[in-house]
C-alpha atoms as a PDB file:
ATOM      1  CA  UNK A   1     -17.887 -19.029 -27.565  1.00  0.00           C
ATOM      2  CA  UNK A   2     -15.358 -18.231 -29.969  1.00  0.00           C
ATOM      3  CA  UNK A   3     -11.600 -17.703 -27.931  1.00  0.00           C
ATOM      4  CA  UNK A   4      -9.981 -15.098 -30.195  1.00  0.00           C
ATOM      5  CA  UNK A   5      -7.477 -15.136 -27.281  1.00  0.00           C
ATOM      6  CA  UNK A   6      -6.357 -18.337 -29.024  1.00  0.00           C
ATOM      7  CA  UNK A   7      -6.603 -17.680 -32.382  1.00  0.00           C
ATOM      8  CA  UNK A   8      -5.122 -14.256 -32.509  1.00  0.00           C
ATOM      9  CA  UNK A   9      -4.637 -14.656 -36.271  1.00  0.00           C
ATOM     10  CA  UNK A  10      -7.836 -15.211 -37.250  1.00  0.00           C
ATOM     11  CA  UNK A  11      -9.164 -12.057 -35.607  1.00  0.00           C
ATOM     12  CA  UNK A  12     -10.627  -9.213 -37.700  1.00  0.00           C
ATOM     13  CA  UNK A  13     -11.786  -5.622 -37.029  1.00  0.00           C
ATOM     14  CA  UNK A  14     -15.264  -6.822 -37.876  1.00  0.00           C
ATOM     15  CA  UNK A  15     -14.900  -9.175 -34.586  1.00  0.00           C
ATOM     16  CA  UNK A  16     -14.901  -5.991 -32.279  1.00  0.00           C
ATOM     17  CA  UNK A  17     -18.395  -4.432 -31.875  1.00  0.00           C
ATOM     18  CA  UNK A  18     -19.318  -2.816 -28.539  1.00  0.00           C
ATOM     19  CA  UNK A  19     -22.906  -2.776 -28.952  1.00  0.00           C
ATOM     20  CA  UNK A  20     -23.309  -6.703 -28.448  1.00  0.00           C
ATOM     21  CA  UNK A  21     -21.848  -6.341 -24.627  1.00  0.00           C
ATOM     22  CA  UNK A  22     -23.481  -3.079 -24.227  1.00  0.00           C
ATOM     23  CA  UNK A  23     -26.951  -5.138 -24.826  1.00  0.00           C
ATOM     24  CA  UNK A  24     -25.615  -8.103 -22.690  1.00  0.00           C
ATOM     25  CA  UNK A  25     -24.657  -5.250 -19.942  1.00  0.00           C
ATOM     26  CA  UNK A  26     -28.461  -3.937 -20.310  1.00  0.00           C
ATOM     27  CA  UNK A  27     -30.270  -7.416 -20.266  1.00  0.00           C
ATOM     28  CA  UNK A  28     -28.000  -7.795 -16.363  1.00  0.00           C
ATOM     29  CA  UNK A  29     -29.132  -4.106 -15.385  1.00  0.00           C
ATOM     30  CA  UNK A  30     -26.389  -2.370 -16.621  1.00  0.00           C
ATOM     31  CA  UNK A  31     -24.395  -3.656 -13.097  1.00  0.00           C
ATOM     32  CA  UNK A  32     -21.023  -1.448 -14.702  1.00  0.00           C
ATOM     33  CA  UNK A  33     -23.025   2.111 -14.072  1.00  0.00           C
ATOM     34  CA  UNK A  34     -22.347   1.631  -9.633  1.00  0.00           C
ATOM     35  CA  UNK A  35     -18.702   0.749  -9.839  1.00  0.00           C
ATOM     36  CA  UNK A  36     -15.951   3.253 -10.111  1.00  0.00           C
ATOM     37  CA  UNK A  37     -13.842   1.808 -12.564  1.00  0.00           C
ATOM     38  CA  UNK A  38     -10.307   2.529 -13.417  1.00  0.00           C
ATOM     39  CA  UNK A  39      -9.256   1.423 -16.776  1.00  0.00           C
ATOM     40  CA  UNK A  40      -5.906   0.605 -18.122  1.00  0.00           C
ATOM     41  CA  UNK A  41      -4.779   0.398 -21.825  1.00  0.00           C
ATOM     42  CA  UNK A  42      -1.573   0.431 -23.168  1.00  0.00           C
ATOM     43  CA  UNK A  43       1.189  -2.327 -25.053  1.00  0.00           C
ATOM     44  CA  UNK A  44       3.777  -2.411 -22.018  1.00  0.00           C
ATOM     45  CA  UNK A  45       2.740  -3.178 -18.465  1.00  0.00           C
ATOM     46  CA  UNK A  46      -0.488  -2.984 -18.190  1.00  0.00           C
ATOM     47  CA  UNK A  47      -1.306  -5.980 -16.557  1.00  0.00           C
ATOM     48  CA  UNK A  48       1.482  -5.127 -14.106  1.00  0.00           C
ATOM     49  CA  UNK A  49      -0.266  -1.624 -13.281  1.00  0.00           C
ATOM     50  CA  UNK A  50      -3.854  -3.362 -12.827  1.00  0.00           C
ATOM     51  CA  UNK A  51      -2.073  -5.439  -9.825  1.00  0.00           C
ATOM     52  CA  UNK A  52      -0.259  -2.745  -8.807  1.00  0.00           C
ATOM     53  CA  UNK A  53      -3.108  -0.282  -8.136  1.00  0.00           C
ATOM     54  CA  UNK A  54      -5.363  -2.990  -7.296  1.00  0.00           C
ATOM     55  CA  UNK A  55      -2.953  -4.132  -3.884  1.00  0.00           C
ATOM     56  CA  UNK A  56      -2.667  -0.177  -3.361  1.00  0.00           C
ATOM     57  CA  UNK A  57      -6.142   0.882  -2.965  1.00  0.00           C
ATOM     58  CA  UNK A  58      -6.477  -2.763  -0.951  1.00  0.00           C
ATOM     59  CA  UNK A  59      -3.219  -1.710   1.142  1.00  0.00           C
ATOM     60  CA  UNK A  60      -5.104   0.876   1.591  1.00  0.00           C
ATOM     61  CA  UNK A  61      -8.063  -0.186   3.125  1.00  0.00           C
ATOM     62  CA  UNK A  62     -10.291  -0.591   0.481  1.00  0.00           C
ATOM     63  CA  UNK A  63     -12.120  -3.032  -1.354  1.00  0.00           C
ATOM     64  CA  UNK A  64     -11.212  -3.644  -4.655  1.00  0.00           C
ATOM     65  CA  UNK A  65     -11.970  -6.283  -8.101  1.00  0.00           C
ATOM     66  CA  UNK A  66      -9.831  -6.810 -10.216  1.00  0.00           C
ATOM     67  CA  UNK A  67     -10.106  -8.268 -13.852  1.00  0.00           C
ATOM     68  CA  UNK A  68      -7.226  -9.075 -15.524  1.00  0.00           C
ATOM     69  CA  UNK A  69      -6.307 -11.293 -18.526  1.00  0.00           C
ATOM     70  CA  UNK A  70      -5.241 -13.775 -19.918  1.00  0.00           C
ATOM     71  CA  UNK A  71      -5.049 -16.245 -17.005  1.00  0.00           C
ATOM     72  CA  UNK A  72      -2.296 -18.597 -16.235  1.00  0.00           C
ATOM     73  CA  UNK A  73      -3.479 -21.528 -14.827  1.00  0.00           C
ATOM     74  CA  UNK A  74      -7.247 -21.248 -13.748  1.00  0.00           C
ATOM     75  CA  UNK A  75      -9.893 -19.193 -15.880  1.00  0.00           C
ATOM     76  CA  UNK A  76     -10.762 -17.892 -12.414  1.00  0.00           C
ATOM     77  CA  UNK A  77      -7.828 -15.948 -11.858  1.00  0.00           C
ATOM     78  CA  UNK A  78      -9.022 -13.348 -14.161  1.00  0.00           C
ATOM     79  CA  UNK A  79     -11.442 -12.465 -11.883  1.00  0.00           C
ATOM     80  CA  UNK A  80     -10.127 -11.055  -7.945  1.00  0.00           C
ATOM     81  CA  UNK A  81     -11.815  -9.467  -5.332  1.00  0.00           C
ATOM     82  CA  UNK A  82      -9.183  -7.869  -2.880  1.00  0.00           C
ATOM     83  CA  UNK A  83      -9.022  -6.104   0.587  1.00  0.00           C
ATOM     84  CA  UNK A  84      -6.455  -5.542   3.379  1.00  0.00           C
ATOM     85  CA  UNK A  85      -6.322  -9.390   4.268  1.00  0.00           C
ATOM     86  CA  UNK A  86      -6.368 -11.121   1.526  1.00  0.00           C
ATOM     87  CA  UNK A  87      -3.208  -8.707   0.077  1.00  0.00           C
ATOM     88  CA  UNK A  88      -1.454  -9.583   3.530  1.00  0.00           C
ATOM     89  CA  UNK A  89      -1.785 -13.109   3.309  1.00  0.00           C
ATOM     90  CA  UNK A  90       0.774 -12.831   0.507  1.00  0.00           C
ATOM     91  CA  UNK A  91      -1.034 -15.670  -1.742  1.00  0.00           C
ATOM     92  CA  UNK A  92      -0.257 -16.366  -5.571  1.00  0.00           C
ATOM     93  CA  UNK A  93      -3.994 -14.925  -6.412  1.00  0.00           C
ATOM     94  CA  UNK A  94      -5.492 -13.573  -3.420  1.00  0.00           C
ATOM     95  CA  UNK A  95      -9.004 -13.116  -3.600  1.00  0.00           C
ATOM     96  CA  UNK A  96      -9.830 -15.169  -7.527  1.00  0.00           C
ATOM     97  CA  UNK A  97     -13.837 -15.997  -7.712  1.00  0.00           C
ATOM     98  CA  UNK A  98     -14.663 -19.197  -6.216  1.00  0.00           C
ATOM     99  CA  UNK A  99     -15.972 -22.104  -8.598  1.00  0.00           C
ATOM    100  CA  UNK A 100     -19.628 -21.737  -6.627  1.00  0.00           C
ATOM    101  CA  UNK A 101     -19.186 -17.885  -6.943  1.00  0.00           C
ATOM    102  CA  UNK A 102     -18.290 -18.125 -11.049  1.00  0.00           C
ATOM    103  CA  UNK A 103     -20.800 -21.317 -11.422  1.00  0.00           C
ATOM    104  CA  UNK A 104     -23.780 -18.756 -10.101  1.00  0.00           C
ATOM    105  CA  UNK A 105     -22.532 -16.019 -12.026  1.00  0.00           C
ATOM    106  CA  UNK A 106     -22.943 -17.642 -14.903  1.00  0.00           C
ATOM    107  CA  UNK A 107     -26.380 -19.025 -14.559  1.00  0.00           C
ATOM    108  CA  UNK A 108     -27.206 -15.831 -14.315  1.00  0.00           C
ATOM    109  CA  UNK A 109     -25.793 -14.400 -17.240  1.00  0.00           C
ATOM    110  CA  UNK A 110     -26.704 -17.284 -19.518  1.00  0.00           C
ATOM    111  CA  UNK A 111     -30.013 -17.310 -19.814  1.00  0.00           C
ATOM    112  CA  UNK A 112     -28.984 -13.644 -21.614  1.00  0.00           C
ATOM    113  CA  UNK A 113     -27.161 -14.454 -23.973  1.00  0.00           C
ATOM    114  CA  UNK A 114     -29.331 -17.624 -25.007  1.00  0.00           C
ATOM    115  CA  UNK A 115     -31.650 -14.808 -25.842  1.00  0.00           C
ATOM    116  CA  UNK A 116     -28.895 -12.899 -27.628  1.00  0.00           C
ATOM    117  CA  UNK A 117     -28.346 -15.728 -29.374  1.00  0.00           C
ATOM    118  CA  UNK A 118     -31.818 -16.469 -30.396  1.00  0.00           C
ATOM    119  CA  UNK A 119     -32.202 -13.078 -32.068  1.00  0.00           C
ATOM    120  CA  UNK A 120     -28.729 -13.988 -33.943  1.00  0.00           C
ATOM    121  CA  UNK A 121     -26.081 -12.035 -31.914  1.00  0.00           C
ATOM    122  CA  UNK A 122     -22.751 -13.561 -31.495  1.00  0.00           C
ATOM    123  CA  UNK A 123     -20.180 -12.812 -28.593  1.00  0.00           C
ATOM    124  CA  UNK A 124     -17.131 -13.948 -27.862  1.00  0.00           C
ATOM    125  CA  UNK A 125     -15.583 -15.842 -25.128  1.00  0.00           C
ATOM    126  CA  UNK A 126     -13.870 -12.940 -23.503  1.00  0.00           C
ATOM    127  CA  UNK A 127     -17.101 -10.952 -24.090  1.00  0.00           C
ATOM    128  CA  UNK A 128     -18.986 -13.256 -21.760  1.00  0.00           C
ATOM    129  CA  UNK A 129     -16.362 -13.023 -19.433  1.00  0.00           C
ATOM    130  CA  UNK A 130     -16.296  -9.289 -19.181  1.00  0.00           C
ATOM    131  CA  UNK A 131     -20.135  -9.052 -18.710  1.00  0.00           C
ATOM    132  CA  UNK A 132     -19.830 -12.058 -15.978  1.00  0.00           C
ATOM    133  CA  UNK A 133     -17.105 -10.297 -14.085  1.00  0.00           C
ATOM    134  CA  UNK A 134     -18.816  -6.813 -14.157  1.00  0.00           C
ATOM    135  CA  UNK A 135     -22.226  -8.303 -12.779  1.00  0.00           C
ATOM    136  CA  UNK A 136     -20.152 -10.612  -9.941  1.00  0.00           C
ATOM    137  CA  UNK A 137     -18.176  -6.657  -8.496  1.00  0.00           C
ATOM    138  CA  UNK A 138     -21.997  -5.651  -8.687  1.00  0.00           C
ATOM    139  CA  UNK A 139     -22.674  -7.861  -6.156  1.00  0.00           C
ATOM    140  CA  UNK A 140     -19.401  -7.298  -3.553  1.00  0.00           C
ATOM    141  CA  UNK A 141     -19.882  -4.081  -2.181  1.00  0.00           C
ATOM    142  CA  UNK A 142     -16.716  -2.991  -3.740  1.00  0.00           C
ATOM    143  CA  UNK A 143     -14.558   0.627  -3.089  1.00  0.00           C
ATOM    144  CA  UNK A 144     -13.174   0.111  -6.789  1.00  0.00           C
ATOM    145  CA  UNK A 145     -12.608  -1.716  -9.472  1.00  0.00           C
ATOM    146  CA  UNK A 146      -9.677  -2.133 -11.931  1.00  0.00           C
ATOM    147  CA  UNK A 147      -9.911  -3.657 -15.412  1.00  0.00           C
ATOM    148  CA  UNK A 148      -7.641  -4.340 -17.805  1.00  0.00           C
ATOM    149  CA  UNK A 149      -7.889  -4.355 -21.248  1.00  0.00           C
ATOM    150  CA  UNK A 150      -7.921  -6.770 -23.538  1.00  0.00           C
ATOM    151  CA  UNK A 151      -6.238  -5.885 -26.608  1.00  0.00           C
ATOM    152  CA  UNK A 152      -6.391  -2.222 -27.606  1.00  0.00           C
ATOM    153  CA  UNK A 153      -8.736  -0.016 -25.996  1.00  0.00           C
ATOM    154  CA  UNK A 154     -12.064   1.604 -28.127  1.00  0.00           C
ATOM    155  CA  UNK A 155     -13.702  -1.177 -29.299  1.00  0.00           C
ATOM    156  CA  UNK A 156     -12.457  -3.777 -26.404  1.00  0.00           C
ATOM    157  CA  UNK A 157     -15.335  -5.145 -24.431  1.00  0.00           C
ATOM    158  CA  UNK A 158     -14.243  -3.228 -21.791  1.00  0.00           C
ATOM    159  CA  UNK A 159     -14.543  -0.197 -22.835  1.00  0.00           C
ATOM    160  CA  UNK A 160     -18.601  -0.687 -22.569  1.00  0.00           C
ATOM    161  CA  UNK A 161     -18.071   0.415 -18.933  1.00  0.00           C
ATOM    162  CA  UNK A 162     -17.837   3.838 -18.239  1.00  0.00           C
ATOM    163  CA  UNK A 163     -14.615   4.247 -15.981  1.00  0.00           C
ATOM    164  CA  UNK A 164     -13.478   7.180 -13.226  1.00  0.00           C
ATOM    165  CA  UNK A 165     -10.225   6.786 -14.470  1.00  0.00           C
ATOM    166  CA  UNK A 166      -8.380   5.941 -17.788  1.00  0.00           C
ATOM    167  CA  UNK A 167      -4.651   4.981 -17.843  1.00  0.00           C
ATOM    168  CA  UNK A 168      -2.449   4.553 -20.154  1.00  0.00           C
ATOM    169  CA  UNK A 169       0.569   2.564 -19.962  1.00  0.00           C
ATOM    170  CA  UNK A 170       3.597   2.624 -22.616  1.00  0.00           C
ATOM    171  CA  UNK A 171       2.147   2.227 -26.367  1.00  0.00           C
ATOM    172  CA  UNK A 172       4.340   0.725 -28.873  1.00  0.00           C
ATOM    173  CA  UNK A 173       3.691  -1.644 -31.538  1.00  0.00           C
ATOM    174  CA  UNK A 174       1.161  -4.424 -30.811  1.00  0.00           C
ATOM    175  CA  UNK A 175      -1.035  -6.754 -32.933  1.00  0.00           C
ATOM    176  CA  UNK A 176      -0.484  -4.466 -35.809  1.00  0.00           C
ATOM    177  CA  UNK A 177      -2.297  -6.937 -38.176  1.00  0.00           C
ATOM    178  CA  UNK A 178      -5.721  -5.815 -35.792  1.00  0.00           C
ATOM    179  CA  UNK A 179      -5.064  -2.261 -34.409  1.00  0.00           C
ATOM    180  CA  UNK A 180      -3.019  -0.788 -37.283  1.00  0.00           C
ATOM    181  CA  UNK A 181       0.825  -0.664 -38.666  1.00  0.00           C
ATOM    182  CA  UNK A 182       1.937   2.560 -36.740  1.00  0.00           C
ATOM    183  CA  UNK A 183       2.654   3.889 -33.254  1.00  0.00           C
ATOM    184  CA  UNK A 184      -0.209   6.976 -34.242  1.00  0.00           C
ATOM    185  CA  UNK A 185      -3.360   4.548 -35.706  1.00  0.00           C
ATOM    186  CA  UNK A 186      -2.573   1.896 -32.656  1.00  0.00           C
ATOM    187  CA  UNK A 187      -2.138   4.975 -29.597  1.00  0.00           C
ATOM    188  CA  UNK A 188      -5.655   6.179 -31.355  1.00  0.00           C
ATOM    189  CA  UNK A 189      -6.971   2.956 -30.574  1.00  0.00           C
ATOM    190  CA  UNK A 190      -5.331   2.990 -26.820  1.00  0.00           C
ATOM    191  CA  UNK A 191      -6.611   6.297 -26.343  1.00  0.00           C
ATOM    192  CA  UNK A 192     -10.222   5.311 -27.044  1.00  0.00           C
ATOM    193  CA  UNK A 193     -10.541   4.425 -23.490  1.00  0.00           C
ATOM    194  CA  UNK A 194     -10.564   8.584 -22.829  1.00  0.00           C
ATOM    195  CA  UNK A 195     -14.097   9.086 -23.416  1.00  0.00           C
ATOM    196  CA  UNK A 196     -16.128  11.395 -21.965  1.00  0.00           C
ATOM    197  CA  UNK A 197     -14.764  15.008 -19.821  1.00  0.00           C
ATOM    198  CA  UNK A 198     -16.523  13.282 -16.241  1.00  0.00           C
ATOM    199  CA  UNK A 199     -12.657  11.463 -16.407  1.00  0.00           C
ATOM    200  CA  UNK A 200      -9.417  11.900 -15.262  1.00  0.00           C
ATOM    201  CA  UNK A 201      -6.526  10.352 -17.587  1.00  0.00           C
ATOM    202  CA  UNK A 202      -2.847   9.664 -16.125  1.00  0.00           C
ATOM    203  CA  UNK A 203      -0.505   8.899 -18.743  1.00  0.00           C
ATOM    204  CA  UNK A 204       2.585   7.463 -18.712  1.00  0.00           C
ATOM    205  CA  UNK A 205       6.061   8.117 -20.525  1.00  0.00           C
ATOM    206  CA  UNK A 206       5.182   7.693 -24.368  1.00  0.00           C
ATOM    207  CA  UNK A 207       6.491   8.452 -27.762  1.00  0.00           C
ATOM    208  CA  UNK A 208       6.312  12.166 -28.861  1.00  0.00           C
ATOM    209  CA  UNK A 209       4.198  11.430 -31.322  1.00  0.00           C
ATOM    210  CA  UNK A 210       1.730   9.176 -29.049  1.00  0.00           C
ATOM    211  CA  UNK A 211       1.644  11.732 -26.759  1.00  0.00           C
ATOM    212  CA  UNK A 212       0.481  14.390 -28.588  1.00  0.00           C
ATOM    213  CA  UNK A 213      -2.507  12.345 -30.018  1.00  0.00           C
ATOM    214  CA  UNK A 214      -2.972  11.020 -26.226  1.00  0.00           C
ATOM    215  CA  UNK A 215      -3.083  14.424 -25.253  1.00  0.00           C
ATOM    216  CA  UNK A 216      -5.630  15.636 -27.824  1.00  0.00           C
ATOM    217  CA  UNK A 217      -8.054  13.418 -27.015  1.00  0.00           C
ATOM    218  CA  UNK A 218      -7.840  14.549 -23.320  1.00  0.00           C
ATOM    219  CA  UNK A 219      -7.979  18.169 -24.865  1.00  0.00           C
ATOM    220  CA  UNK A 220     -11.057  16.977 -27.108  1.00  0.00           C
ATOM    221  CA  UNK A 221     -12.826  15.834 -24.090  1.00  0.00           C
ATOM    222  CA  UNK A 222     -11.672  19.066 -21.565  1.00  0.00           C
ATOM    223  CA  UNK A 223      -9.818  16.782 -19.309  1.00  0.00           C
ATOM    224  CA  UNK A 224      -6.493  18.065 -17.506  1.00  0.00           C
ATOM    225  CA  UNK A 225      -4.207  14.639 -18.105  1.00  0.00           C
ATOM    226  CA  UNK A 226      -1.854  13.552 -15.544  1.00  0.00           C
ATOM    227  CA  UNK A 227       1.186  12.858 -16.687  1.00  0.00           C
ATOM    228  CA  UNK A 228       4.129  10.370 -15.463  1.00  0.00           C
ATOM    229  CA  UNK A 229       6.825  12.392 -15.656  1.00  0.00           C
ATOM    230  CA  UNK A 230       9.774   9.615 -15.101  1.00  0.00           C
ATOM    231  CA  UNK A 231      12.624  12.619 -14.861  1.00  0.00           C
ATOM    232  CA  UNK A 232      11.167  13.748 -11.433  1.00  0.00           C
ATOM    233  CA  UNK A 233      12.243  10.571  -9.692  1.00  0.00           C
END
């Protein structure tokens, strides 16, 4: 599958199309509709935030996936499952899917997208991977589960899972060539992850102008944003 993560270049805004892991979500039972997702987007920290939440809520007591990208070592670090012990054990990351657990994952999700493929779909590497790590939380019993974007935020694979909450970290510029050449058409993009009024959006410190179209799409969609609001501490 085509690793766009590697050929950043190359990649084109005919690459991003939702509907090919919505169908790939279907063919595994839709396994995203039982989780309770929070989903963060932004340029700045966002990967930070996922981990940060993610040993929270476990801190806390609960049981938690995590999907994160890209990895650093091991392909299965991307994908974490998390509770009180694992987070106390203090271990460079706690929790990643097992070789046995991501080998049977993906037997089941392959025979999928052979058929996908059949019929003359096409899906990326980090498409797969999204779909794989979405049916594996299916299968843990989990409290919650926290996923972090790939690169921008409405077309991103994602963003095919409906989420409880949608976070946004700091926009600025990013991958300009791909998401647009100002702070407005790439925080349009970011925002895309506010989609529907069942939501609740927390926001975080942004550029004027980011925030006010941040905060008309949470108007768009009746939600009452949460906002960071840095000053207070």
């Amino acid at each position: 599958f085509t690793n766009f993560e590697n050929t950043l270049h190359k990649l084109k805004d005919k690459d991003f199309n939702l509907g090919r892991v919505i169908e790939l979500l279907d063919l595994l039972g839709r396994p995203d509709k039982g989780l309770k997702i929070i989903h963060v987007a932004g340029t700045k920290g966002k990967g930070s935030t996922c981990v940060f939440l993610s040993y929270i809520l476990a801190s806390a007591g609960f049981r938690v996936g995590l999907y994160t990208s890209p990895h650093l070592y091991r392909v299965n670090e991307r994908i974490r499952v998390l509770d009180k012990d694992s987070v106390e054990r203090r271990e460079d990351f706690a929790g990643m899917i097992t070789e046995e657990q991501l080998a049977q994952t993906v037997s089941v999700v392959r025979g999928h997208i052979a058929a996908m493929m059949n019929r003359g779909s096409f899906l990326t590497h980090f498409e797969v991977l999204t779909a794989a790590a979405l049916y594996f939380f299916s299968q843990q019993g989990l409290d919650f589960v926290v996923l972090e974007t790939g690169l921008g935020g409405r077309l991103d694979a994602t963003n095919a899972a409906d989420a409880l909450v949608a976070v946004l970290t700091p926009v600025s510029l990013d991958h300009t060539h791909i998401l647009g050449k100002t702070l407005e058409l790439i925080a349009v993009e970011k925002a895309g992850i506010i989609k529907n009024s069942r939501q609740r959006a927390v926001i975080a410190p942004q550029d004027e102008k980011v925030m006010t179209l941040i905060l008309n799409r949470c108007r768009e969609f009746g939600i009452p944003p949460i906002v960071v609001d840095t000053a207070k501490y």
